[in-house]
Each structure stands twice: as structure tokens, then as C-alpha cells.
Protein backbone atom coordinates (compact mmCIF):
# COMPACT_ATOMS: atom_id res chain seq x y z
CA UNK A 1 29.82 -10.06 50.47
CA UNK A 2 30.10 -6.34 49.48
CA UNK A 3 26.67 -4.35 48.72
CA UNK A 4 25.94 -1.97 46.20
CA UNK A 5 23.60 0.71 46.94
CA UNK A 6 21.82 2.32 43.66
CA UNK A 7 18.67 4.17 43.06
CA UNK A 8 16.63 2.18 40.56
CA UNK A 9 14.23 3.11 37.99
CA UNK A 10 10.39 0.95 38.25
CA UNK A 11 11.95 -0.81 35.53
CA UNK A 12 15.06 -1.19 36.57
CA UNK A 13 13.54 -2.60 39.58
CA UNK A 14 11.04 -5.60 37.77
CA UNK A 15 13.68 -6.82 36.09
CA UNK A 16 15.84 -6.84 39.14
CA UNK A 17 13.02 -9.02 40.94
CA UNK A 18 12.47 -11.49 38.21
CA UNK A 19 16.19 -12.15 38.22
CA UNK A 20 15.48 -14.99 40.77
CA UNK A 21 12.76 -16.74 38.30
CA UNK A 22 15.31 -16.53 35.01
CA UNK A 23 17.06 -19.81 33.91
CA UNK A 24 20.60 -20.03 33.53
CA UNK A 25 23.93 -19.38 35.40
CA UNK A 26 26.02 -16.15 35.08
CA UNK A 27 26.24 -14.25 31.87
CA UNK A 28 23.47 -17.17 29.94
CA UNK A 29 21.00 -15.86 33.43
CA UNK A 30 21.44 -12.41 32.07
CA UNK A 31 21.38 -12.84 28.40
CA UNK A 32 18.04 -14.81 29.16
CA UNK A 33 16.95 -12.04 30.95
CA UNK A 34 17.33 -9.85 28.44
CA UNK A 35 15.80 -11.88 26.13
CA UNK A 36 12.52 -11.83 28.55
CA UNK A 37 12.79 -8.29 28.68
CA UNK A 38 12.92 -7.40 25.29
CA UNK A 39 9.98 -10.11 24.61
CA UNK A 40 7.86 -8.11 26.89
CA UNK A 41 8.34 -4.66 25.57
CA UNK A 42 4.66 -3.59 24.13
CA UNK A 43 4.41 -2.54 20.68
CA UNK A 44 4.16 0.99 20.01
CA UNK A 45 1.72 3.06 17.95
CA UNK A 46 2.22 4.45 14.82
CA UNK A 47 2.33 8.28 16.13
CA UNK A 48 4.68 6.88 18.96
CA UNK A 49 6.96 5.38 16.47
CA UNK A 50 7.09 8.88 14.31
CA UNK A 51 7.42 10.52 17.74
CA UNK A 52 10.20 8.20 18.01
CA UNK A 53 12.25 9.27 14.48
CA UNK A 54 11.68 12.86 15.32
CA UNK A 55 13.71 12.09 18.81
CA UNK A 56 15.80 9.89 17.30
CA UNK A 57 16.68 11.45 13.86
CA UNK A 58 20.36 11.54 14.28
CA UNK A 59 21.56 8.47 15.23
CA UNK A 60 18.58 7.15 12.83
CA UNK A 61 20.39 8.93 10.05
CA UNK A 62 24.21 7.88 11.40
CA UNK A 63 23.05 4.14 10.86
CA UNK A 64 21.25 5.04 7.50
CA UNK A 65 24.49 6.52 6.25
CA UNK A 66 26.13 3.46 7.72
CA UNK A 67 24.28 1.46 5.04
CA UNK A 68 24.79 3.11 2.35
CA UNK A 69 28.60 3.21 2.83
CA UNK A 70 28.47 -0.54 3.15
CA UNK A 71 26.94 -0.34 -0.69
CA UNK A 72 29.24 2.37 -1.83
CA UNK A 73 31.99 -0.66 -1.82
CA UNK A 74 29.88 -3.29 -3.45
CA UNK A 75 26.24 -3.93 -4.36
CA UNK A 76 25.84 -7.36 -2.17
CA UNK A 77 27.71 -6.73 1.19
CA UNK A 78 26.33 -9.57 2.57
CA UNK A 79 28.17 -11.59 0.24
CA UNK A 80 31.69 -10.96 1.55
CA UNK A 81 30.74 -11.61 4.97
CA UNK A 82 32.20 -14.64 6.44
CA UNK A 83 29.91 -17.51 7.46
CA UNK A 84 31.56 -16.75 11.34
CA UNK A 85 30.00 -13.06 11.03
CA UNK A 86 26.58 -13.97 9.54
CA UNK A 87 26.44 -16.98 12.35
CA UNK A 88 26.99 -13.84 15.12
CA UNK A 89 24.73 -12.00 13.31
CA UNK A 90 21.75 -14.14 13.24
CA UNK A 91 22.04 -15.27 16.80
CA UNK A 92 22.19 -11.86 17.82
CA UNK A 93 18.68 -11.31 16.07
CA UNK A 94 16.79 -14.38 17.20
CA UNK A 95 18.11 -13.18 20.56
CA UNK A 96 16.32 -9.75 19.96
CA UNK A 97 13.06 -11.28 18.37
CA UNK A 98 13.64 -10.07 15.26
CA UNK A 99 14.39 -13.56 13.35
CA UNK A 100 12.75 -16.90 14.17
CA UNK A 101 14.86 -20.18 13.00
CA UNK A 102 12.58 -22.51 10.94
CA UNK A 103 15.11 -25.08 9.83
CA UNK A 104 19.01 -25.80 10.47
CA UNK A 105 19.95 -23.18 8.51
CA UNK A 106 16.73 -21.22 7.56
CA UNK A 107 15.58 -18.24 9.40
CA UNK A 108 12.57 -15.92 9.12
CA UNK A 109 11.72 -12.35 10.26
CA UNK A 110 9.51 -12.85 13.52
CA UNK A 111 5.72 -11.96 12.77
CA UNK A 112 5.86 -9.40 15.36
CA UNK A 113 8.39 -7.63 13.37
CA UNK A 114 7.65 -8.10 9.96
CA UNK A 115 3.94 -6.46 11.08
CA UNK A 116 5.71 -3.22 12.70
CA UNK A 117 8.22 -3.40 9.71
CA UNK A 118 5.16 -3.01 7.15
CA UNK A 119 3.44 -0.25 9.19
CA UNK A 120 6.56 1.85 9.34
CA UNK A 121 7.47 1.67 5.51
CA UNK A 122 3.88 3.09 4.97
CA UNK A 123 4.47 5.37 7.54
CA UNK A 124 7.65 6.80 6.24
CA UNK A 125 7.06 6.77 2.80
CA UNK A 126 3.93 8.71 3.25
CA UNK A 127 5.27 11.56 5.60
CA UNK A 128 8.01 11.56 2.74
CA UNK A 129 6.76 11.21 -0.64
CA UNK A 130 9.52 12.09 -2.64
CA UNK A 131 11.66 9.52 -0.69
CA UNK A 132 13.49 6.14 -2.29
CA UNK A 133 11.65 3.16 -0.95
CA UNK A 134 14.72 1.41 0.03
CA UNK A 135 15.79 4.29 1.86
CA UNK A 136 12.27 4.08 3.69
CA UNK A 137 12.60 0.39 4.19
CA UNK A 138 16.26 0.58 5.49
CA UNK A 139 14.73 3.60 7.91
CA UNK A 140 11.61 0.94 9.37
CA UNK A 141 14.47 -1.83 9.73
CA UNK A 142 16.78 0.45 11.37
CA UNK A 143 14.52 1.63 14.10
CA UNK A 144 12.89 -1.63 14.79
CA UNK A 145 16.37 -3.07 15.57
CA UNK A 146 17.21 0.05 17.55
CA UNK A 147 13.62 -0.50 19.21
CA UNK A 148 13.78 -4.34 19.94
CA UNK A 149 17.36 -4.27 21.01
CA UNK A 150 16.01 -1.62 23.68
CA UNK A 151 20.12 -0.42 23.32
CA UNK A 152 22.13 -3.26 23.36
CA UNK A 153 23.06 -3.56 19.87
CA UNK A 154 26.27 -1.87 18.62
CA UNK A 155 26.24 0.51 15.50
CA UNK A 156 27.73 -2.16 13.21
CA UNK A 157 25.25 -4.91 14.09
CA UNK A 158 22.57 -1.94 13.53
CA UNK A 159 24.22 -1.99 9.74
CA UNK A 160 24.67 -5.57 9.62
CA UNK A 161 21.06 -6.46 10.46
CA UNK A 162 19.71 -3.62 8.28
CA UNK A 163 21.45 -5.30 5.70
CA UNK A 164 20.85 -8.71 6.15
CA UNK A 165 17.32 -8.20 6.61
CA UNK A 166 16.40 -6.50 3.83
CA UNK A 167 18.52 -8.18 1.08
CA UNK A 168 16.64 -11.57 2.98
CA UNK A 169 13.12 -10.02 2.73
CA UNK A 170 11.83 -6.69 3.55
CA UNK A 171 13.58 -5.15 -0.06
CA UNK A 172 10.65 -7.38 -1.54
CA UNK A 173 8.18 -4.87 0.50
CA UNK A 174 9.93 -1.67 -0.98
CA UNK A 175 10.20 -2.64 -4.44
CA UNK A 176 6.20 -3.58 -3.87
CA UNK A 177 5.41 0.01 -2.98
CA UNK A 178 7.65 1.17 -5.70
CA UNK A 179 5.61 -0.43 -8.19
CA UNK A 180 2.15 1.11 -6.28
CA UNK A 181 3.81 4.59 -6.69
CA UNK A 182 4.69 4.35 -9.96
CA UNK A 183 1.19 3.40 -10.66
CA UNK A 184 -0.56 5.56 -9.09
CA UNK A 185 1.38 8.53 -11.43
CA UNK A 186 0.39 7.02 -14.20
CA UNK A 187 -3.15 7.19 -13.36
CA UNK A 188 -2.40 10.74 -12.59
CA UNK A 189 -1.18 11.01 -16.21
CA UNK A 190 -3.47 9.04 -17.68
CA UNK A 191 -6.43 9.31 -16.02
CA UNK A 192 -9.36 7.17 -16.73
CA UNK A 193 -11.94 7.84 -19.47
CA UNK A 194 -15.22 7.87 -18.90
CA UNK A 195 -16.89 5.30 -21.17
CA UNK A 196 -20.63 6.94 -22.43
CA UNK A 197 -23.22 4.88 -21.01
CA UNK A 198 -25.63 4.47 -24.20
CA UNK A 199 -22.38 2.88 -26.05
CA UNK A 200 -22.28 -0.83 -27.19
């Protein structure tokens, strides 16, 4: 049997001794593996997250623009994708965490995401204000999939899921603090008049 010799990380290494304990035969024992790896990754902070864009502004923006070019053809990607690709697609995500199945064919973004997703879109629409909310919200979905992929998901399921995702649910989110902006000028506008106390 031949032996490898490689220096490993401390994380590197707990993964290599709970190989042993992980269900499945070849490639399904490492899939599963990654699966309990990415399950166990702790949710970060708020600062850690904007730490995170800062580091990660590039490649953040390379997916953004990714997006975006996917609506420059057409207004609902989604629906030209074949039912093949959106099958890939979702497995892929459940895989990650990032959708739960509820029925047959009836998925849901996982709590755990949909609670990061929420605190990022505030996040990034208040550090910038002059920002479109979808842009925001496509932002907070494209950093949570780079995050709970931890790197193992390629630049066109990055689009994909950004996508899918928000058409599915998280646009609802957006449009939501849209309509709280928009408000919240007109108060500036119109601000409230103070009614005279001694008035019937």
C-alpha cells in the first residue's frame, strides 16, 4: 500500500480522524463527510461577515456581475433552465445546508440560512445606502453560498443558486426593505405634524 506523507492543518486533521465514523463507501464516504463538515461550521458574526466582504470583495463582485449577465439575456433565467440542471442544482444546495426538501418536489431555504440571509441584507444595505436592494440581497445570497460551501462550489453554481434562491424567496425580503426605504423618505418629506393638544 503506498503512503502519503503531508503536513496537515488542525482542521485538516479532525476531519481526517472522523473519516473512520462517516457512512458510506468511496466518493458517497466523502461527500457525507463534507456534508458533516459544512454542518458543523459555526455561524459567524455580523462584523466577521463584513470582515469577510472586505477580504472577499472581488470574487464577491465577479459572481455579482455573474448575475446580472444571466438577466441581461432575459428577466426569468430560471425559466430556461432544464429540469436536469435545476435537479443538480437543488441537490447541490440541500447538500450545502442551504435548502431543506419539505415535499417531493418542494424545497425551502434552511432556517439557518434564511436567519444569516436576513442579517446580511440589513447589513449591506445599511453600510450602503444608496444601494439597489436586489443588488444587496443577491450580495447576502452570494456570500452565504460562498460561506456554506466552505469552497466547493463552482462559479456557475454560485450564479445558479443566487438565482434560484432569490427568484424562490429571498427577492420577497428585498422588495420588503424597498418598501421600508421608500417610507422612511417620505417621512423625511413629509414629516409629521404636531397636532395642538387643547384641539377637539
Amino acid at each position: 500500500m503506498p503512503k502519503v506523507c503531508a503536513d496537515l492543518s488542525d482542521i485538516e486533521y479532525e476531519i481526517l480522524k472522523n473519516l473512520k465514523m462517516v457512512e458510506g463507501v468511496d466518493g458517497e464516504k466523502l461527500r457525507n463527510l463534507l456534508r458533516h463538515y459544512i454542518y458543523t461550521i459555526p455561524e459567524l458574526k455580523s462584523s466577521e461577515y463584513a470582515l469577510k466582504r472586505i477580504e472577499n470583495k472581488k470574487e464577491i463582485e465577479e459572481n455579482l456581475q455573474n448575475v446580472w449577465d444571466a438577466y441581461e439575456i432575459t428577466d426569468y433565467p430560471a425559466e430556461n433552465w432544464s429540469e436536469d440542471r435545476i435537479n443538480e442544482l437543488t441537490s447541490n444546495l440541500i447538500e450545502i445546508n442551504v435548502l431543506m426538501k419539505v415535499s417531493e418536489r418542494q424545497f425551502i431555504p434552511a432556517n439557518k440560512f434564511r436567519t444569516l440571509f436576513k442579517m446580511l441584507l440589513h447589513d449591506i444595505v445599511t453600510e450602503n445606502r444608496d444601494m439597489n436592494e436586489y443588488s444587496a440581497a443577491s450580495i447576502a445570497t452570494i456570500q452565504l453560498l460562498m460561506e456554506f460551501g466552505a469552497g466547493s462550489l463552482s462559479k456557475e453554481t454560485i450564479r445558479d443558486g443566487t438565482i434560484f434562491i432569490n427568484e424562490g424567496w429571498m427577492f420577497d425580503y428585498a422588495t420588503q426593505v424597498k418598501k421600508a426605504r421608500e417610507f422612511k423618505k417620505t417621512r423625511r418629506l413629509f414629516p409629521r405634524i404636531a397636532i395642538p393638544k387643547n384641539a377637539s
